[in-house]
Protein backbone atom coordinates (compact mmCIF):
# COMPACT_ATOMS: atom_id res chain seq x y z
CA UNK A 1 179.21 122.88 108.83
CA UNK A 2 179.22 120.74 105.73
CA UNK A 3 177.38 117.70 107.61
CA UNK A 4 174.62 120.55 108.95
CA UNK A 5 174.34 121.38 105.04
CA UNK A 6 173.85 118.05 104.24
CA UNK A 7 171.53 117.24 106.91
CA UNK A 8 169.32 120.09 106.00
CA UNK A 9 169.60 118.94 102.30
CA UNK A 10 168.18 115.76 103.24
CA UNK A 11 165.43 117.11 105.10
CA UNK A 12 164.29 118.95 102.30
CA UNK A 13 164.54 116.21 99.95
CA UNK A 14 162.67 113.64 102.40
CA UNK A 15 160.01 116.71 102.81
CA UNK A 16 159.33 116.95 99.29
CA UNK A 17 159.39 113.43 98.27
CA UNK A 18 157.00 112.94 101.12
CA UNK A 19 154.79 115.84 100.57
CA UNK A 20 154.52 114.37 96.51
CA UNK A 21 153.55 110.89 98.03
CA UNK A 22 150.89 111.86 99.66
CA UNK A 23 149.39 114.37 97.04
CA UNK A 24 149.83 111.85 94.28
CA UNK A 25 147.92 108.97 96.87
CA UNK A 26 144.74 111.63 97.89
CA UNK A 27 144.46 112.01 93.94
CA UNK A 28 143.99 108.69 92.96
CA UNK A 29 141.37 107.28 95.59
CA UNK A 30 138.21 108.85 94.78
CA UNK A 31 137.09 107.43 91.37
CA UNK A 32 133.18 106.80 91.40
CA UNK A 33 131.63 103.56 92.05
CA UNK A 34 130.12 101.76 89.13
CA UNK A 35 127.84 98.31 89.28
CA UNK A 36 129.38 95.42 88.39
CA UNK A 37 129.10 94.47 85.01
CA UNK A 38 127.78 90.80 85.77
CA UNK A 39 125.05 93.04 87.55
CA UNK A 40 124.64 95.61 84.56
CA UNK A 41 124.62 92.48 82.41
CA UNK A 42 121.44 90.66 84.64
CA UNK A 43 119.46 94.08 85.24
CA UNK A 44 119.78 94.29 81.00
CA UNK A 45 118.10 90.83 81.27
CA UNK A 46 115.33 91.67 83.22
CA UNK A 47 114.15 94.82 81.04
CA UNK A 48 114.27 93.18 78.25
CA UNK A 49 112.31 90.46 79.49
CA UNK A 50 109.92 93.20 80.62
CA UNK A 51 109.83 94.79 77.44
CA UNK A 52 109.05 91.97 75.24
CA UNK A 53 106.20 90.98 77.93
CA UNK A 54 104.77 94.87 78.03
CA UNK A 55 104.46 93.87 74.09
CA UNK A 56 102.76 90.78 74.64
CA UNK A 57 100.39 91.84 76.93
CA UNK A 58 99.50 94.20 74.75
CA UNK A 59 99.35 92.27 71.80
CA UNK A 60 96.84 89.69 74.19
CA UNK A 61 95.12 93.05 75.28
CA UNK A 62 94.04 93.47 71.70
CA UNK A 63 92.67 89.85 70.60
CA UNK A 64 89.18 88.42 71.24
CA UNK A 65 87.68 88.66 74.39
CA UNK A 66 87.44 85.17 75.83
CA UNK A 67 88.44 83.55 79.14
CA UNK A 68 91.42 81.85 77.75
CA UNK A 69 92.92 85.31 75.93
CA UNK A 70 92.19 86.64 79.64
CA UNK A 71 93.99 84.81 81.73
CA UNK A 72 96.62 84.81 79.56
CA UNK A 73 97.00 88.35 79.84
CA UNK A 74 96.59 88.05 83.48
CA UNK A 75 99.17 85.12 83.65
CA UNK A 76 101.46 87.65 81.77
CA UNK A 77 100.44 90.45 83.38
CA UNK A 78 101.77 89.15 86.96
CA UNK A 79 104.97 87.85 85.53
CA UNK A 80 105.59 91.11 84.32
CA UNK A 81 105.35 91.95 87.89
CA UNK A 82 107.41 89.68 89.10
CA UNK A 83 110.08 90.81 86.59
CA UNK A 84 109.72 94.21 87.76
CA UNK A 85 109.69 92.94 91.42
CA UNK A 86 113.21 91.03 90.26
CA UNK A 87 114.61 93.93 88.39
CA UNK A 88 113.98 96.48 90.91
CA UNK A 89 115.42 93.93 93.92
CA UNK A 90 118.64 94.04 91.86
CA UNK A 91 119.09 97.75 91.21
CA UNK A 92 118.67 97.91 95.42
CA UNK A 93 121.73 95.35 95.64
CA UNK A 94 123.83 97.13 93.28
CA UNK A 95 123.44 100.70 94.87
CA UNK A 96 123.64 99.04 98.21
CA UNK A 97 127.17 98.18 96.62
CA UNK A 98 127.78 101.90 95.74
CA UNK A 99 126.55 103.23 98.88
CA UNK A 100 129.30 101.05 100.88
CA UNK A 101 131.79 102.03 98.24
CA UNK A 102 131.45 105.63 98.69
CA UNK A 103 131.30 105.72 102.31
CA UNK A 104 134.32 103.91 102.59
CA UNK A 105 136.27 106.26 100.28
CA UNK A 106 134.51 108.94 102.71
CA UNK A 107 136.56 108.12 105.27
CA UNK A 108 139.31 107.40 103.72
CA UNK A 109 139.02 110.87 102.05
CA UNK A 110 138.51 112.70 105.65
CA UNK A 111 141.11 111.38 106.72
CA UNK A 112 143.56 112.03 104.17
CA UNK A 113 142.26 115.71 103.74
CA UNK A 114 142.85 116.08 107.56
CA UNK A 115 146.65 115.13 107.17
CA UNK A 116 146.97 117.23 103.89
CA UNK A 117 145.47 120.24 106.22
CA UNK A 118 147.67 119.67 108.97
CA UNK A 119 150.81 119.42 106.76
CA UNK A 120 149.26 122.60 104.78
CA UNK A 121 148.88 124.72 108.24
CA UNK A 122 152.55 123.78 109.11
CA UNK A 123 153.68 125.22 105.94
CA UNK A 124 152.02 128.21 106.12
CA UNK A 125 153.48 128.40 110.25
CA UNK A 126 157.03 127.65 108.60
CA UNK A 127 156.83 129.67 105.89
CA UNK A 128 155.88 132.66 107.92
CA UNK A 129 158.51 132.13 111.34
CA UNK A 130 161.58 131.77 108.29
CA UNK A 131 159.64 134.60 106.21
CA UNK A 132 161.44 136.38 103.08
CA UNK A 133 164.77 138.95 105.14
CA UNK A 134 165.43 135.59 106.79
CA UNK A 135 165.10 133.61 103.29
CA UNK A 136 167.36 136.29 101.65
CA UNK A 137 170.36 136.38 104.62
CA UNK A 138 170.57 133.10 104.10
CA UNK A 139 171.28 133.07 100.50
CA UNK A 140 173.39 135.97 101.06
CA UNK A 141 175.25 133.67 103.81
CA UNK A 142 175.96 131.36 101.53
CA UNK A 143 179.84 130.58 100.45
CA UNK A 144 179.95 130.39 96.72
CA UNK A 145 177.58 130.95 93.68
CA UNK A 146 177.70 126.63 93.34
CA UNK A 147 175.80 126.68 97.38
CA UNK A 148 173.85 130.47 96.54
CA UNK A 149 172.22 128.69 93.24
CA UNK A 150 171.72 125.26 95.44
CA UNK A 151 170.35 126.84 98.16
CA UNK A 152 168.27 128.92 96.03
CA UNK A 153 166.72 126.12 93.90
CA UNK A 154 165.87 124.12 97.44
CA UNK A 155 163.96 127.58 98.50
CA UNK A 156 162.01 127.80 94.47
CA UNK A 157 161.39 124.07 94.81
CA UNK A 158 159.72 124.20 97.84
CA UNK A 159 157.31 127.09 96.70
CA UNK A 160 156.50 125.38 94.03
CA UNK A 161 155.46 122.68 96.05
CA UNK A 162 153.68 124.81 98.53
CA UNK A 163 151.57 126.19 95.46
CA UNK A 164 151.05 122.20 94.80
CA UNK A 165 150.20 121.56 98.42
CA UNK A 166 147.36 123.99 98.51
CA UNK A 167 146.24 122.69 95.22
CA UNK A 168 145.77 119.31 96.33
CA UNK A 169 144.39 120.44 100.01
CA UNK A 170 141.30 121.86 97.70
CA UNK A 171 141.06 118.91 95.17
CA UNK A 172 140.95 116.75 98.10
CA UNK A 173 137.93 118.98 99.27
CA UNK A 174 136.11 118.61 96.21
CA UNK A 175 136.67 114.87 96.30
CA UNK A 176 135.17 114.97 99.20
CA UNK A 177 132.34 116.77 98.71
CA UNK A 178 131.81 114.60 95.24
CA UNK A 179 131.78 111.73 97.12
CA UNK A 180 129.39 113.03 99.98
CA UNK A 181 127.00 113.81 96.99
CA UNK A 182 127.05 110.56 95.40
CA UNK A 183 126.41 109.08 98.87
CA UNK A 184 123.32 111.26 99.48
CA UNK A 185 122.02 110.69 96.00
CA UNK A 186 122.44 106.85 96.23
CA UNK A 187 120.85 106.51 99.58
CA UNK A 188 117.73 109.15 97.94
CA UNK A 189 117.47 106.22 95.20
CA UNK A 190 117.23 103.51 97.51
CA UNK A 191 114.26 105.23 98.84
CA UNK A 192 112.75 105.70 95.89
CA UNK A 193 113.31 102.53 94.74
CA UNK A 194 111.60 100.69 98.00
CA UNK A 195 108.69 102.48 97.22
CA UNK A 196 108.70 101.41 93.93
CA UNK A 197 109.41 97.90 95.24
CA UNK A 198 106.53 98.08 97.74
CA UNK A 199 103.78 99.20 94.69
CA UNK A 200 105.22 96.33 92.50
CA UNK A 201 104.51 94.22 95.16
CA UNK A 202 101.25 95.33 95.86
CA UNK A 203 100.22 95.28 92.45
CA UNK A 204 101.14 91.45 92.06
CA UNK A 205 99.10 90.80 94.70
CA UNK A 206 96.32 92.15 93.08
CA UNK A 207 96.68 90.63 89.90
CA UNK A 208 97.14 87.11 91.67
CA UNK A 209 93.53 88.26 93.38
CA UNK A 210 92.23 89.48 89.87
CA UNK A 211 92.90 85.80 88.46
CA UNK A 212 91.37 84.19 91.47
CA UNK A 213 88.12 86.00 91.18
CA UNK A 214 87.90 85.79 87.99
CA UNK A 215 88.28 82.00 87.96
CA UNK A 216 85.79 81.99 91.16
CA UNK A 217 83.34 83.62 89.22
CA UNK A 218 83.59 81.95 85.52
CA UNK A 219 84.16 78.42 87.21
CA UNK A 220 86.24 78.62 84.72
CA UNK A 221 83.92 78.10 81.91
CA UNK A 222 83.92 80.09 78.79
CA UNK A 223 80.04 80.17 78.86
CA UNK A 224 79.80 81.83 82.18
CA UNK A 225 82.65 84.41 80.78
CA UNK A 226 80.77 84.87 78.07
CA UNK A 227 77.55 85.13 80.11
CA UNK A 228 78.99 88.16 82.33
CA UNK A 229 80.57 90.31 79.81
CA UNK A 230 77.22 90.25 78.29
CA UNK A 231 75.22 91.33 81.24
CA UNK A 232 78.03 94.21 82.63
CA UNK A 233 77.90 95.61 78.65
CA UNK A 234 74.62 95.89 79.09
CA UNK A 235 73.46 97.32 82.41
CA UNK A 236 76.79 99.58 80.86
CA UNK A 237 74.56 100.88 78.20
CA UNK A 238 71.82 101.30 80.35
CA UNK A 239 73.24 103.41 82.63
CA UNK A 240 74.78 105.78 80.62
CA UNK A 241 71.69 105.56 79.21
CA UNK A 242 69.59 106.44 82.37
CA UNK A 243 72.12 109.12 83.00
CA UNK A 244 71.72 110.64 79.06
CA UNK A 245 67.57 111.07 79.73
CA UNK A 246 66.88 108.38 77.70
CA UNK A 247 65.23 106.02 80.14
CA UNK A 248 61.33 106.10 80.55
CA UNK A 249 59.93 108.15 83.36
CA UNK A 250 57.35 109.31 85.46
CA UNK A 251 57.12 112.46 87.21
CA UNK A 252 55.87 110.95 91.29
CA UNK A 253 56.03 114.54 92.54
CA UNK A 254 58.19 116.62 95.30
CA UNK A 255 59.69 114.78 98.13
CA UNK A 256 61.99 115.84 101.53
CA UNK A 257 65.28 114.86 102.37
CA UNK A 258 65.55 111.23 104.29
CA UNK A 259 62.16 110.68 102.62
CA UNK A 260 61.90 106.38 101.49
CA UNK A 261 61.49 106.87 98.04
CA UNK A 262 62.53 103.19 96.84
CA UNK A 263 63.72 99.58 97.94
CA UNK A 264 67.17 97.58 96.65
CA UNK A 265 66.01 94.81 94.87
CA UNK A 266 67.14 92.04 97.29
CA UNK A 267 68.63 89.38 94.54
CA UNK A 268 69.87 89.68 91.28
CA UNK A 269 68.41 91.37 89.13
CA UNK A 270 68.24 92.75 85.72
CA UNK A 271 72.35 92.61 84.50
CA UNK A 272 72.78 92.67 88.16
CA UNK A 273 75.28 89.86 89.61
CA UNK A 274 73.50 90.68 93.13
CA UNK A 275 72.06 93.49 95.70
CA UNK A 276 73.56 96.74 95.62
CA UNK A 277 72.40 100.65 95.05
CA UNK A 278 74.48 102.04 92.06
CA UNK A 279 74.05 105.49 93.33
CA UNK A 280 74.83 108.25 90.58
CA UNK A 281 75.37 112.33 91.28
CA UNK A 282 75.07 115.03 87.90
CA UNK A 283 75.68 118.51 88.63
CA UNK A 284 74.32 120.40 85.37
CA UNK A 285 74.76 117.05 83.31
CA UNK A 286 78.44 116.04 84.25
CA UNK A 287 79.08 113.22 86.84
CA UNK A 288 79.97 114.21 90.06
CA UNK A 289 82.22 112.14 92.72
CA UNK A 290 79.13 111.16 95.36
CA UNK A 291 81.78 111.70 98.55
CA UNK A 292 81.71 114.84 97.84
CA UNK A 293 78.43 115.77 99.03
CA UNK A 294 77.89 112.82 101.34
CA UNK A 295 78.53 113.04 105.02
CA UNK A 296 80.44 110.80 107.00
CA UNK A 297 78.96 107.45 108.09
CA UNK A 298 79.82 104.12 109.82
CA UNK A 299 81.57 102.32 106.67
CA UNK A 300 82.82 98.72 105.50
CA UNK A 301 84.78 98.80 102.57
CA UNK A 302 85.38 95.61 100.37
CA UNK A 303 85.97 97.32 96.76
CA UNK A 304 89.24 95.84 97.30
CA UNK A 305 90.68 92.05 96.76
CA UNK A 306 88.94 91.42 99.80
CA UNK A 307 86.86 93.25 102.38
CA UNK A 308 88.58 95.71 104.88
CA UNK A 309 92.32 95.11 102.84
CA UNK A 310 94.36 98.25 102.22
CA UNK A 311 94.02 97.90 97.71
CA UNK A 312 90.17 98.87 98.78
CA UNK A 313 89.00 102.06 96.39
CA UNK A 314 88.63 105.82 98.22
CA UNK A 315 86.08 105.87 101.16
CA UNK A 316 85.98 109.64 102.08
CA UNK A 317 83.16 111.71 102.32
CA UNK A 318 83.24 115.35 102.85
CA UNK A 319 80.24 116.53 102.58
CA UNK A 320 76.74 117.41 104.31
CA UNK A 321 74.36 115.11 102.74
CA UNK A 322 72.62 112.14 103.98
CA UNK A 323 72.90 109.06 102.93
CA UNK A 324 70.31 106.59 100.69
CA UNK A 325 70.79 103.88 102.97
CA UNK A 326 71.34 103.65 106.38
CA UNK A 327 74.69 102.87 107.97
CA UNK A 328 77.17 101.16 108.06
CA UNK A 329 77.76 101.25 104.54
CA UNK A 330 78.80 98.47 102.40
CA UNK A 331 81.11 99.67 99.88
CA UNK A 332 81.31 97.38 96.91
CA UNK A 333 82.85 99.73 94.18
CA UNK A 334 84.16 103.15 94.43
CA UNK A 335 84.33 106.04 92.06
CA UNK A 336 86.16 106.65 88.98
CA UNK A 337 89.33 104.10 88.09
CA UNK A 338 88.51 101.71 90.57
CA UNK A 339 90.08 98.48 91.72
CA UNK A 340 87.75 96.18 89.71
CA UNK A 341 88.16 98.30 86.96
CA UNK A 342 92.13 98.24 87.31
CA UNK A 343 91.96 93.83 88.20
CA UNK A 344 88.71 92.63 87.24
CA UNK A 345 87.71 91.44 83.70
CA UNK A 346 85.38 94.46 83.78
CA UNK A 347 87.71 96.96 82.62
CA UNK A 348 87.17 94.91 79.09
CA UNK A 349 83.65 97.09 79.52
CA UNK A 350 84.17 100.05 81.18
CA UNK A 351 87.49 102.23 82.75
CA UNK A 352 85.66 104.91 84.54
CA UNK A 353 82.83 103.64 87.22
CA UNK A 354 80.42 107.03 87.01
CA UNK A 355 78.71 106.24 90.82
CA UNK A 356 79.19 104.35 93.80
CA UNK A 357 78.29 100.43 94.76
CA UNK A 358 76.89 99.95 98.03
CA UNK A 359 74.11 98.25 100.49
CA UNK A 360 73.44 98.92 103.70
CA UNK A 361 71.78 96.63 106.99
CA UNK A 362 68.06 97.93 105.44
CA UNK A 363 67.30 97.83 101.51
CA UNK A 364 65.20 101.06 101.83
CA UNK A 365 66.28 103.76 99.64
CA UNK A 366 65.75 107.68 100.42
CA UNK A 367 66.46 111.26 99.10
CA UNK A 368 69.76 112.47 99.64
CA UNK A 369 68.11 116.12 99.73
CA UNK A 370 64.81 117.50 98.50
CA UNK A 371 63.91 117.74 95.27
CA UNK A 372 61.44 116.42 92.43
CA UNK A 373 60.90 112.48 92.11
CA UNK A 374 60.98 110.28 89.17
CA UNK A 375 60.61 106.97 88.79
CA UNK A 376 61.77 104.92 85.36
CA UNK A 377 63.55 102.22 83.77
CA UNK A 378 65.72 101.85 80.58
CA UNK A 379 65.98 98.24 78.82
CA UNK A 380 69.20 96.65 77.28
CA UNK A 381 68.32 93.25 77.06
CA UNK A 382 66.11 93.74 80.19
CA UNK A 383 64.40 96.92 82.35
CA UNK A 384 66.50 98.17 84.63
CA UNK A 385 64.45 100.10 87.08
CA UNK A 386 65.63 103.21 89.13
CA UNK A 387 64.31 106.44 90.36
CA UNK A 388 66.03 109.75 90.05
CA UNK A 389 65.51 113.34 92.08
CA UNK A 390 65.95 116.41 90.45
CA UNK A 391 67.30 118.91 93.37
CA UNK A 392 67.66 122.95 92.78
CA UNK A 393 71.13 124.36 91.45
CA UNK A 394 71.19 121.85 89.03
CA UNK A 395 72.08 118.39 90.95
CA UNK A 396 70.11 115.39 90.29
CA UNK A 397 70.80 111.94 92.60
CA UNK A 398 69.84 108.26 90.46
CA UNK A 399 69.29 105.51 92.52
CA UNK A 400 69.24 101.76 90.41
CA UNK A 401 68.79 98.41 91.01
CA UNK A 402 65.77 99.28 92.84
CA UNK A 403 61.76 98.49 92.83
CA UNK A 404 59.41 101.21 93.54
């Protein structure tokens, strides 16, 4: 009898010692994962580098326009990039490192939450075959108050650690499920932060392609620099001019949709690099995105770093007119922020391109729709000639760079 007592004594003992184990073991596995600090310590680096270079850019942005001050903001401009590129490359790394951190701890937790559940369940099975009539006969049974009070401590202290049992079964839950989150949310940022990767990357490609072109088209002298800012400030002027109603014009008379009502001048021309139709849509005096009225055509576009690349400004029209040349369409520059205007040197004159750039197999210009011809010019410097229509509900179509 006394060795039964002591053997059951022991079993309670182990039970509880083992039970305490593994509760104090689930609690202290699930901290969250945190970068390294050599890594905290190198992506600090990088922003700071890219902060004091935002400045300088900036500060570049804001001196004299020459070729020199431009290509050192360029030059600036695309190691700011590459510090981006850098920074952004180490932020993957580091919540690569989280990601495997927390799925390991995943599985660790799963499995130690399925052997706190099993333990939990045989409890409960225990608890309830022994229930309380059984409990009470056998403190009753016992042989003296020293074995009633023994035996009855054993039964409190292992309620007590049932109520601790269950307590850790749903901590281990929630450690769980805080660890599933962080997993999900770390792999979300790693998306994110690809993407981010991929436009960085894109971007310093364009800026490389900015410099280039620029270079290609100055030869690198200050003169020629000089030389083009001059000419795009002023065929500026004179198209906002044309567009205002300040150019000179003559009233030619009424003419029909896919009528010829002008040629593109075939070589450079006045503040005009080369051949193109700067074509212009006004809707009650406000500029008008031309792709939405144009229909859709056979189409090359090279308004990017190069012709047919992917950096190449919007080529979608959605509309029902025809177009003032015929197809396929060359499109040089786009609408609105553009790519030369976001690379080039001329966003130093203008942000927002109010028409669309293009040329076409024939340099014979016609009316989008009917309406009322014009013809005119407007002279910064030189005359820049065009010819406008004046169409019913309040559109009117400009057509420059042309002879008539």
């Amino acid at each position: 009898m006394i060795l039964v007592k002591k053997t059951f004594l022991f079993l309670i003992l182990a039970t509880i010692l083992l039970f305490c184990t593994k509760s104090i073991w689930a609690q202290t596995v699930t901290p969250t994962p945190t970068p390294a600090q050599d890594k905290l310590q190198q992506s600090k680096e990088l922003q700071d580098k890219i902060n004091e270079l935002q400045k300088k850019v900036s500060d570049l942005q804001g001196q004299t326009k020459t070729l020199s001050s431009q290509i050192a903001v360029m030059d600036n401009q695309i190691k700011l990039s590459e510090y981006r590129i850098d920074s952004t490359k180490t932020e993957l790394l580091s919540l690569s490192a989280d990601i495997d951190t927390a799925d390991k701890k995943i599985g660790v937790l799963e499995k130690n939450l399925s052997g706190l559940t099993k333990v939990l369940i045989n409890r409960i099975v225990a608890t309830y075959e022994v229930g309380g009539t059984q409990s009470f006969e056998a403190l009753v049974a016992s042989n003296n108050i020293s074995n009633f009070f023994t035996r009855f401590n054993y039964l409190k202290i292992a309620q007590i650690h049932d109520k601790k049992l269950i307590y850790d079964t749903q901590q281990a839950k929630m450690d769980y499920a805080n660890q599933k989150n962080i997993f999900e949310n770390e792999k979300k940022k790693v998306e994110s932060l690809k993407k981010q990767l991929e436009d960085y990357t894109i971007q310093l490609d364009r800026e490389k392609q900015g410099k280039q072109r620029l270079l290609a088209d100055t030869k690198g002298s200050e003169v020629n620099y000089q030389r083009l800012l001059a000419q795009a400030r002023a065929e500026y002027e004179a198209i906002q001019g044309i567009v205002s109603g300040l150019g000179q014009e003559v009233e030619s008379g009424p003419v029909g949709e896919g009528q010829a009502i002008a040629s593109v001048i075939s070589a450079p021309s006045c503040n005009s690099g080369g051949a193109h139709l700067h074509f212009i849509v006004t809707q009650n005096g406000s500029n008008q995105n031309p792709f939405n009225y144009l229909s859709s055509i056979a189409s090359e576009n090279c308004s990017g770093s190069s012709c047919g690349s992917s950096d190449g400004d919007a080529f979608n029209p959605s509309g029902s007119w025809s177009w003032p040349l015929d197809g396929p369409i060359r499109l040089t520059q786009g609408y609105g922020s553009t790519w030369a205007t976001k690379n080039t040197w001329v966003r130093n004159i203008y942000s927002f391109h109010n028409g669309i750039d293009i040329l076409g197999p024939s340099f014979t210009v016609k009316a989008v729709k009917s309406g009322t011809l014009y013809r005119g010019s407007y002279s910064v410097g030189c005359p820049l000639r065009y010819v406008k229509v004046v169409h019913a509900d309040g559109f009117v179509t400009f057509y420059l760079h042309v002879n008539y």
